[in-house]
Protein backbone atom coordinates (compact mmCIF):
# COMPACT_ATOMS: atom_id res chain seq x y z
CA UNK A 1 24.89 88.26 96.78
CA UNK A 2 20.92 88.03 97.57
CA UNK A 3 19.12 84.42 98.02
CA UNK A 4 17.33 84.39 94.73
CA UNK A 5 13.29 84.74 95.38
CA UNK A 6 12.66 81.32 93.11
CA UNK A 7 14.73 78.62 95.18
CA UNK A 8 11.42 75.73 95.53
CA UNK A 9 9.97 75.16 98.69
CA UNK A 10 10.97 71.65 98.69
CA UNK A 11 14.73 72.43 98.10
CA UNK A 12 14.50 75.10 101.17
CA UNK A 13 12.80 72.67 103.32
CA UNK A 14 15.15 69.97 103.15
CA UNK A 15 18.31 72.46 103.77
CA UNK A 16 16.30 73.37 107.06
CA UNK A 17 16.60 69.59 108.14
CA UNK A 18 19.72 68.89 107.35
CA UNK A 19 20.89 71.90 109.42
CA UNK A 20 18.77 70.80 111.98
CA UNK A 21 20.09 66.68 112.20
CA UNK A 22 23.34 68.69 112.64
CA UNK A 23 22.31 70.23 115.39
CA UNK A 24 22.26 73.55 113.87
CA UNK A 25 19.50 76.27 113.26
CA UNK A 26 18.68 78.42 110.31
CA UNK A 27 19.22 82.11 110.83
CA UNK A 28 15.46 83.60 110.52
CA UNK A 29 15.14 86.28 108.19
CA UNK A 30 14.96 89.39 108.41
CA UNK A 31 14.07 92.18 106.04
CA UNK A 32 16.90 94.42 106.95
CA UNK A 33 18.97 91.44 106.72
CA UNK A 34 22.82 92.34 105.03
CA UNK A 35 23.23 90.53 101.65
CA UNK A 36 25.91 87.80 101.99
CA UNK A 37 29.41 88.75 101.01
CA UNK A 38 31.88 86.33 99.10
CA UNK A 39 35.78 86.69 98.09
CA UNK A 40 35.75 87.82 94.58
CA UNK A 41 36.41 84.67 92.49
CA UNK A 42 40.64 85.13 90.81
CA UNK A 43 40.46 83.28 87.91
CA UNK A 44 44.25 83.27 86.87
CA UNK A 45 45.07 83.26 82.82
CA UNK A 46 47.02 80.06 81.63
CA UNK A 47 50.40 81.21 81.08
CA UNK A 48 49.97 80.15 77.36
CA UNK A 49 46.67 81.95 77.04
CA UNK A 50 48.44 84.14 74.17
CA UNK A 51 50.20 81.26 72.63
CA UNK A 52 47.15 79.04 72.27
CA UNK A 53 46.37 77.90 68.54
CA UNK A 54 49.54 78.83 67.28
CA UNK A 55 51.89 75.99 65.74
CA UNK A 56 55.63 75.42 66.47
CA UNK A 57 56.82 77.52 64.13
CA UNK A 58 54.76 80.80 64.90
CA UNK A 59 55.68 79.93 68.92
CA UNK A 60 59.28 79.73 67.77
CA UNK A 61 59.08 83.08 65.85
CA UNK A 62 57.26 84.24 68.92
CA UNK A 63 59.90 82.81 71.16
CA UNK A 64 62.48 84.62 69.20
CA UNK A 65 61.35 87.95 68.85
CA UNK A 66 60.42 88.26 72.43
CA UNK A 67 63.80 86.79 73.43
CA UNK A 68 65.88 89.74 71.59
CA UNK A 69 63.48 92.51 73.03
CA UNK A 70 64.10 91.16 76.60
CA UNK A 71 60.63 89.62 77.22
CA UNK A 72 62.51 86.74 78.94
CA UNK A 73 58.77 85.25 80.49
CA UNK A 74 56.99 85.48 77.17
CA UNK A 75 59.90 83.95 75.56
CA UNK A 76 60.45 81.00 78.39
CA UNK A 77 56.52 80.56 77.68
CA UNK A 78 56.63 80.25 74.07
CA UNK A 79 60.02 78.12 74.32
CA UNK A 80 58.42 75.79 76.52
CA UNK A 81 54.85 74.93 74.86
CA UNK A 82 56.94 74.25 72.11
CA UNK A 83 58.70 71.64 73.99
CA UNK A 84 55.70 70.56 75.86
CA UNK A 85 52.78 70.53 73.26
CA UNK A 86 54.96 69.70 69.87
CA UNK A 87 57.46 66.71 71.29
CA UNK A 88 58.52 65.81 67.62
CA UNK A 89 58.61 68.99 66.03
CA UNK A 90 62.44 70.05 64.27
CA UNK A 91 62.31 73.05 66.69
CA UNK A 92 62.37 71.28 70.28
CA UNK A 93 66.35 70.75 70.48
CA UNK A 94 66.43 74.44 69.97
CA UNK A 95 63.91 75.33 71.97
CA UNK A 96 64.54 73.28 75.10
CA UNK A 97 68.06 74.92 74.95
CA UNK A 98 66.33 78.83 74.27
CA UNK A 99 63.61 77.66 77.56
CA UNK A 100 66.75 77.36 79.68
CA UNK A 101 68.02 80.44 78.66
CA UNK A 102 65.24 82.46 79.01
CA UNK A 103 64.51 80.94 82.66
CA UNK A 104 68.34 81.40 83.26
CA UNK A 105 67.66 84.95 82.46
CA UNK A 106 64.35 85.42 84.87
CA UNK A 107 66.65 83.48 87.55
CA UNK A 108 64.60 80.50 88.14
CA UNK A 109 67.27 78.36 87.72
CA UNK A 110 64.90 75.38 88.77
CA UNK A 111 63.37 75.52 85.64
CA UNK A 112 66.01 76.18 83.59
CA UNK A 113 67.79 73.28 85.25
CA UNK A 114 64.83 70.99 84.05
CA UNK A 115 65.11 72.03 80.93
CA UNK A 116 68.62 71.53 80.38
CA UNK A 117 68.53 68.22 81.86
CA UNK A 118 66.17 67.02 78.79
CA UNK A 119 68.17 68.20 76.18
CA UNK A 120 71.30 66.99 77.50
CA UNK A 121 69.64 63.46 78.32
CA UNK A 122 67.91 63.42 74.40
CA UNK A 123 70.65 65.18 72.26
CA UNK A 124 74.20 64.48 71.64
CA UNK A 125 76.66 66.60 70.19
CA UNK A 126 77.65 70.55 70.97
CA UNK A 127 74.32 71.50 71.67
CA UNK A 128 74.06 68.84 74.93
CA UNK A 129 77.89 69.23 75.56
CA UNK A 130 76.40 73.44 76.10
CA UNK A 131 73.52 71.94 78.27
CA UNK A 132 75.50 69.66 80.82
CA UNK A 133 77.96 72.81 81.09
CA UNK A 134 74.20 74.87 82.05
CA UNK A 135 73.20 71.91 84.45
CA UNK A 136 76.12 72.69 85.96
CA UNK A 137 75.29 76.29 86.31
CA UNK A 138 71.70 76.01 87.33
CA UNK A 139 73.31 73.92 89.83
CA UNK A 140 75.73 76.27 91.50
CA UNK A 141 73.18 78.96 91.16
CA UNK A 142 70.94 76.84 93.27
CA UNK A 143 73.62 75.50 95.92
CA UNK A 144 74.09 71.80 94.06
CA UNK A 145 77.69 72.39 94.26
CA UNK A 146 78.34 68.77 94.99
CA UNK A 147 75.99 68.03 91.60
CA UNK A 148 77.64 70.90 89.73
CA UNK A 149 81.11 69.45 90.78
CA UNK A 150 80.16 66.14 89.79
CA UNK A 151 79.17 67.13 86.13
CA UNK A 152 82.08 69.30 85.34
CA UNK A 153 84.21 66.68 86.53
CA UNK A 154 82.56 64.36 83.74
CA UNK A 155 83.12 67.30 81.28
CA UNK A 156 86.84 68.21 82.61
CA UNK A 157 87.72 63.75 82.01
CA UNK A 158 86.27 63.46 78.39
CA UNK A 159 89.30 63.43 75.68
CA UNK A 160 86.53 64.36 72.96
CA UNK A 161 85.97 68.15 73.86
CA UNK A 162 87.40 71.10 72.12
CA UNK A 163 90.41 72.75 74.11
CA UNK A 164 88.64 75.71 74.95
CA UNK A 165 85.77 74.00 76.48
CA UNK A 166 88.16 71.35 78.35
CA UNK A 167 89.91 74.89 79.81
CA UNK A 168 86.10 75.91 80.67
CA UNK A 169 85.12 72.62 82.75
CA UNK A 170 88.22 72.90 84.62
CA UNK A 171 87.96 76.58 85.22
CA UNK A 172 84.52 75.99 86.28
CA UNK A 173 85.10 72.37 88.49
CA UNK A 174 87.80 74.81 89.76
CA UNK A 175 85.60 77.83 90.71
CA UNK A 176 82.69 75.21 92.60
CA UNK A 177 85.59 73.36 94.74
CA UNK A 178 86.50 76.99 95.61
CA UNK A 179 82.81 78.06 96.42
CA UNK A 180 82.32 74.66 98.33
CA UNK A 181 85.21 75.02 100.94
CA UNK A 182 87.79 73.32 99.30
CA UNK A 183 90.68 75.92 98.19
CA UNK A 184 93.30 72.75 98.33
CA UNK A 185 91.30 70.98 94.81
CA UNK A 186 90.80 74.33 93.61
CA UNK A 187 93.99 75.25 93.21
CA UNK A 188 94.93 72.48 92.23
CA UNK A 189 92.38 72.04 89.16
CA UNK A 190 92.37 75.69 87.69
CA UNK A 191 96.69 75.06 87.84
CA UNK A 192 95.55 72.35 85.43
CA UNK A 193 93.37 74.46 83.55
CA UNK A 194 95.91 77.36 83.30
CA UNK A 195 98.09 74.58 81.61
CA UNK A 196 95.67 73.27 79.54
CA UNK A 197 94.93 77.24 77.50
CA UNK A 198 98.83 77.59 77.93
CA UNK A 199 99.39 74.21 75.99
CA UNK A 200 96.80 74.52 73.41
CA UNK A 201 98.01 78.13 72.81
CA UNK A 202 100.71 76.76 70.61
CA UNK A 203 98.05 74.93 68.62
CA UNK A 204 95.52 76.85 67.63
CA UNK A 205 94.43 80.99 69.65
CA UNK A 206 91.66 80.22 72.11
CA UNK A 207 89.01 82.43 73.52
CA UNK A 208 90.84 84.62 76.68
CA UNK A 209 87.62 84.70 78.89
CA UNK A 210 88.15 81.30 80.98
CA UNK A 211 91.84 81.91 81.19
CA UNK A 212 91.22 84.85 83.15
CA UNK A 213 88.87 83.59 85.23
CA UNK A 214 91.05 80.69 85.62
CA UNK A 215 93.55 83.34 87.12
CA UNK A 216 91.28 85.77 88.52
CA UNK A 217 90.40 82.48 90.83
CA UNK A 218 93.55 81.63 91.51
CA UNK A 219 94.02 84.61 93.26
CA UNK A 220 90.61 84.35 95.10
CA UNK A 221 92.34 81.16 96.51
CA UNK A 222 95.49 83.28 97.94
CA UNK A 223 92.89 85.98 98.56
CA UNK A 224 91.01 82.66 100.77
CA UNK A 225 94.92 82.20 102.38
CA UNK A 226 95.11 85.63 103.00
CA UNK A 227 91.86 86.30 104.93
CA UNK A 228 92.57 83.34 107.31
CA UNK A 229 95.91 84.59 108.64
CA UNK A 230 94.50 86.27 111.75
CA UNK A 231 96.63 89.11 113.52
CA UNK A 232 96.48 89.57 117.25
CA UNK A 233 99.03 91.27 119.23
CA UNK A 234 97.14 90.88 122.54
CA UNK A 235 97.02 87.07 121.90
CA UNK A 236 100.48 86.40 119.55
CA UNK A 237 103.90 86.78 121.31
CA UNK A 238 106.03 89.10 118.96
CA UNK A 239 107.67 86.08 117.12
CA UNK A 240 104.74 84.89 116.09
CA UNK A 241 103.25 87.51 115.18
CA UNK A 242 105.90 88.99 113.12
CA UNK A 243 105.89 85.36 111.62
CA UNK A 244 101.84 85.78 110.76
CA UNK A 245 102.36 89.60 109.40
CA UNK A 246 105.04 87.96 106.99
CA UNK A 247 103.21 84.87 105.91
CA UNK A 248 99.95 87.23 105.36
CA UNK A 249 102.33 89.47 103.48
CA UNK A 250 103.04 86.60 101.06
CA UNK A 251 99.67 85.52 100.66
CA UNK A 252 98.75 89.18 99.64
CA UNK A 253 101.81 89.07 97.16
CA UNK A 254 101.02 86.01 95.95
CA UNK A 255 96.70 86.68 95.50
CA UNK A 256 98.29 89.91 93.24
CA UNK A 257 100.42 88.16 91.05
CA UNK A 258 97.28 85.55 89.75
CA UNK A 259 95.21 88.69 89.84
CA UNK A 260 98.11 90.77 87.59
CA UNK A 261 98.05 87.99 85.32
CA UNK A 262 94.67 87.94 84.72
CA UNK A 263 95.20 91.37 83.82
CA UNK A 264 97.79 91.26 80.92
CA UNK A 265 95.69 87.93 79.46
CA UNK A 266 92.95 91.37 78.01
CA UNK A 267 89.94 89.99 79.09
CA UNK A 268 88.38 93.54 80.52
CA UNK A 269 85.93 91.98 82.65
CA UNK A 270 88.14 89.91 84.59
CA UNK A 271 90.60 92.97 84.32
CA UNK A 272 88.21 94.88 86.30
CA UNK A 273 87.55 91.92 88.97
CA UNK A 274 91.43 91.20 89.39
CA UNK A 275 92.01 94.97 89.86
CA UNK A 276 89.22 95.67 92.30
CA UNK A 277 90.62 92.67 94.05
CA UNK A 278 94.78 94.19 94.61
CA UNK A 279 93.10 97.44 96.04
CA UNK A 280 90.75 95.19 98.34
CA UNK A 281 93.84 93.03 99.04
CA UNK A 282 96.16 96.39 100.52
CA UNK A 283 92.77 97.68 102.13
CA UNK A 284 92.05 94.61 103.91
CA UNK A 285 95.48 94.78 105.26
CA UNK A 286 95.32 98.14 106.39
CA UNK A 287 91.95 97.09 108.45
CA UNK A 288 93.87 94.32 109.93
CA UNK A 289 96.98 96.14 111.04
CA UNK A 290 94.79 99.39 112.70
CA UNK A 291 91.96 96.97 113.69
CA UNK A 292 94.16 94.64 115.96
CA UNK A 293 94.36 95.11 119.46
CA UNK A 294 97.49 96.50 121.12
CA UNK A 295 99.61 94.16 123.11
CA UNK A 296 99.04 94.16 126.35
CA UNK A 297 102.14 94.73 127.73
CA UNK A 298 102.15 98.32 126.48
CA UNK A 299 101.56 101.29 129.35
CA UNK A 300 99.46 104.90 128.00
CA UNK A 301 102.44 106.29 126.31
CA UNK A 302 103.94 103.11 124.89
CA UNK A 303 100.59 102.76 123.01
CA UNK A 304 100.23 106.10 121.80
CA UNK A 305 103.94 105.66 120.19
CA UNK A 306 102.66 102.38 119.21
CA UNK A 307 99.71 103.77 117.37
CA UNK A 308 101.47 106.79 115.81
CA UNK A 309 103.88 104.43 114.01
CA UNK A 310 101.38 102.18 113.08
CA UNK A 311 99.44 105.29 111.24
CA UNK A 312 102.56 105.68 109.00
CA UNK A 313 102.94 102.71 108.08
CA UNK A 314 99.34 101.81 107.03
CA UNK A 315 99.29 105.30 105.21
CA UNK A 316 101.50 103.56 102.55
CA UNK A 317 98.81 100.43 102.21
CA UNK A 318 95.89 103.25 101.73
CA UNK A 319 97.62 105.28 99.33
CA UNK A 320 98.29 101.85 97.06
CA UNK A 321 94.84 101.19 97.20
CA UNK A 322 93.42 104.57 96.48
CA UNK A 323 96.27 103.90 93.04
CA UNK A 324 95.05 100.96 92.16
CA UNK A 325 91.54 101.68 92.67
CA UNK A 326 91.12 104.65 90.72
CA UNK A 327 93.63 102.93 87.43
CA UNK A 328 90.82 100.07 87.46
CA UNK A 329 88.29 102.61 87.17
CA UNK A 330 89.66 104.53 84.61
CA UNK A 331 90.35 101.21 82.84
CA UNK A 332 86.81 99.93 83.46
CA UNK A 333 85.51 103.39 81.80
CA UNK A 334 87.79 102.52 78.60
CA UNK A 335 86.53 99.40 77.88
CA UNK A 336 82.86 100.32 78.91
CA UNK A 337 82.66 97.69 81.59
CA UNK A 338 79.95 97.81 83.83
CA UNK A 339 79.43 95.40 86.52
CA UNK A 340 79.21 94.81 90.28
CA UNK A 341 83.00 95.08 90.32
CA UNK A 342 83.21 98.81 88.90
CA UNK A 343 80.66 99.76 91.92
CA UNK A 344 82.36 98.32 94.46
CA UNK A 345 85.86 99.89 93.28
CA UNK A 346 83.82 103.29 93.31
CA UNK A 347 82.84 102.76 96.70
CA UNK A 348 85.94 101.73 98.13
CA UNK A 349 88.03 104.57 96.53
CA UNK A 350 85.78 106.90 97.95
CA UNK A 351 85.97 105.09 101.44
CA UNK A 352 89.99 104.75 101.31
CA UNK A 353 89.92 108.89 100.46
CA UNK A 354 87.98 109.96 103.66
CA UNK A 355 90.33 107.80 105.38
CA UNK A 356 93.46 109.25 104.10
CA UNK A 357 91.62 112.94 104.42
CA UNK A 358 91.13 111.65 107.92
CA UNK A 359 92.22 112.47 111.18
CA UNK A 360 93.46 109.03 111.63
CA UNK A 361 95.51 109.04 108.74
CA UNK A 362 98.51 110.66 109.90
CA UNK A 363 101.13 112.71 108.88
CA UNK A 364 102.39 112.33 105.44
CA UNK A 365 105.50 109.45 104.23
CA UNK A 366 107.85 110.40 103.34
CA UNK A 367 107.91 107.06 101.15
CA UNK A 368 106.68 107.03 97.94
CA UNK A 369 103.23 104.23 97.43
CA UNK A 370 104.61 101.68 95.05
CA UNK A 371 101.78 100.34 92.85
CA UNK A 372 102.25 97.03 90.52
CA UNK A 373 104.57 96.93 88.33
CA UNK A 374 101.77 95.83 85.69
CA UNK A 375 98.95 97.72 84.91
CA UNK A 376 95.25 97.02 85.71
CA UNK A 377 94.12 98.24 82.46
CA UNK A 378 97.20 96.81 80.46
């Protein structure tokens, strides 16, 4: 940008003194001076720029529309002016719970926390019973596990809720004591929500989706058993040891029956996630068996025996997995489930194959792989 010709005299002079009382001189001019460059000025449109002069209903319609076509930001910004520029209008209950949803959907569960919080602290009824249960979300989302504990533990005490949200609280409290290091409690409280569906059942049918994940989680906890159980020959004397291998057997046992159940309760998603979870489960255990060093006591052709044996018997664990994996995929396709879990079993089918294909994989058993006695896609 060029000095404009016009600036007054008088203006120009008195710049020149102030520069020089701060001990500082005016560059002289010069006619092949540069022009003076400046950052271009970002002038960022309010967020509501499109929403301005409209009235709570048009914002709601607006909300709406751009909700069911997946324009989760246009619909979190028409959701919230409505909440933030018409306080009394019929719409706000609705639309502080539609806000939340949409930020849920964007993942900025800050926001959606906030405004969950508002229309759990204003409303009563199902619609803030719904919000405290998102609090609780945003809240594990965000790492609050201590605040997301703390408000399904109000939800999971109340006498007032319906049976199938009690189950939900507990399954929930259940899954955030699991998340925050605490498998003890979270055994514990998803045993109590188990009971809960089981003893409602005979009152009225409830929804199957918390049950499973009450049960898929149950396993995760014997899955959590499991994974501690460390095996080391070079460390463990053969007693213990062989009591380790037996104890991790059990855990593995008992992680598949929670994970089986899950299974036969129908809920495909969890279905998916429990079966993914038994091949994981006989995978894992192959990596621990061939991953563990030898004991030390063995000489060169003590180890190679060692390590020949130890092929067969691990052959058994991959072909199980390879069975189970590729019976949750096939039930996955049925049901058209696709999530994270249906990758992951792809992956690790194709991973457990190479293996088998291997050179590592050894000669082939003579013992048939025995697979659950219940179906993954049952």
């Amino acid at each position: 940008m060029k000095r404009s010709p016009r600036t007054p005299r008088c203006l120009a002079g008195a710049a020149a003194l102030l520069l020089a009382c701060a001990g500082l001189r005016p560059r002289p001019e010069s006619p092949a001076a540069a022009p003076l460059q400046f950052a271009p000025l970002v002038v960022e449109a309010s967020p509501y720029a499109e929403l301005a002069g409209k009235n709570d209903e048009d914002l709601f319609a607006v909300g709406s529309s751009a909700f069911a076509a997946g324009e989760f930001r246009r619909a979190a910004d028409a959701f919230a002016r409505i909440c933030d520029v018409f306080p009394r209008s019929k719409r706000r209950a609705a639309a502080l719970y539609d806000a939340g949803l949409s930020f849920e959907r964007l993942e900025e569960w800050r926001l959606a926390l906030e405004r969950f919080r508002v229309l759990e602290a204003e409303y009563q009824g199902k619609d803030a019973d719904e919000a405290a249960f998102r609090v609780a979300e945003c809240q594990y989302h965000l790492g609050e596990l201590a605040a997301a504990r703390k408000v399904l533990e109000g939800l999971a005490a109340r006498t007032d809720l319906d049976p199938g949200e009690h189950v939900r609280a507990l399954t929930q409290r259940g899954v955030v004591e699991l998340e925050a290091g605490d498998p003890a409690a979270a055994e514990k409280t998803l045993r109590l929500a188990v009971s809960a569906h089981e003893g409602a059942q005979d009152r009225e049918r409830l929804d199957d989706y918390y049950p499973s994940q009450a049960q898929y989680y149950l396993g995760e906890v014997f899955r959590s058993y499991f994974q501690s159980i460390q095996l080391d020959p070079a460390k463990q004397g053969e007693a213990k040891l062989a009591q380790d291998l037996e104890y991790k057997a059990e855990m593995l046992l008992s992680a598949q029956g929670h994970y089986l159940r899950a299974v036969r309760m129908g809920n495909s998603d969890w279905a998916v996630a429990s079966g993914y979870r038994i091949g994981e489960l006989y995978d894992a255990l192959y990596a621990a068996l061939t991953e563990a060093p030898l004991p030390p006591e063995l000489d060169d052709e003590q180890a190679r025996a060692y390590r020949e044996e130890l092929r067969k018997k691990v052959r058994i664990l991959i072909t199980k997995a390879i069975a189970i994996y590729e019976r949750t995929l096939d039930a996955a396709h049925r049901a058209g489930v696709t999530n994270r879990f249906v990758d992951q079993t792809q992956a690790s089918l194709e991973r457990m194959k190479k293996i088998l294909l291997g050179p590592n994989a050894g000669a082939p058993s003579s013992e048939p792989a025995q697979v659950p006695d219940a179906d993954p896609d049952a």
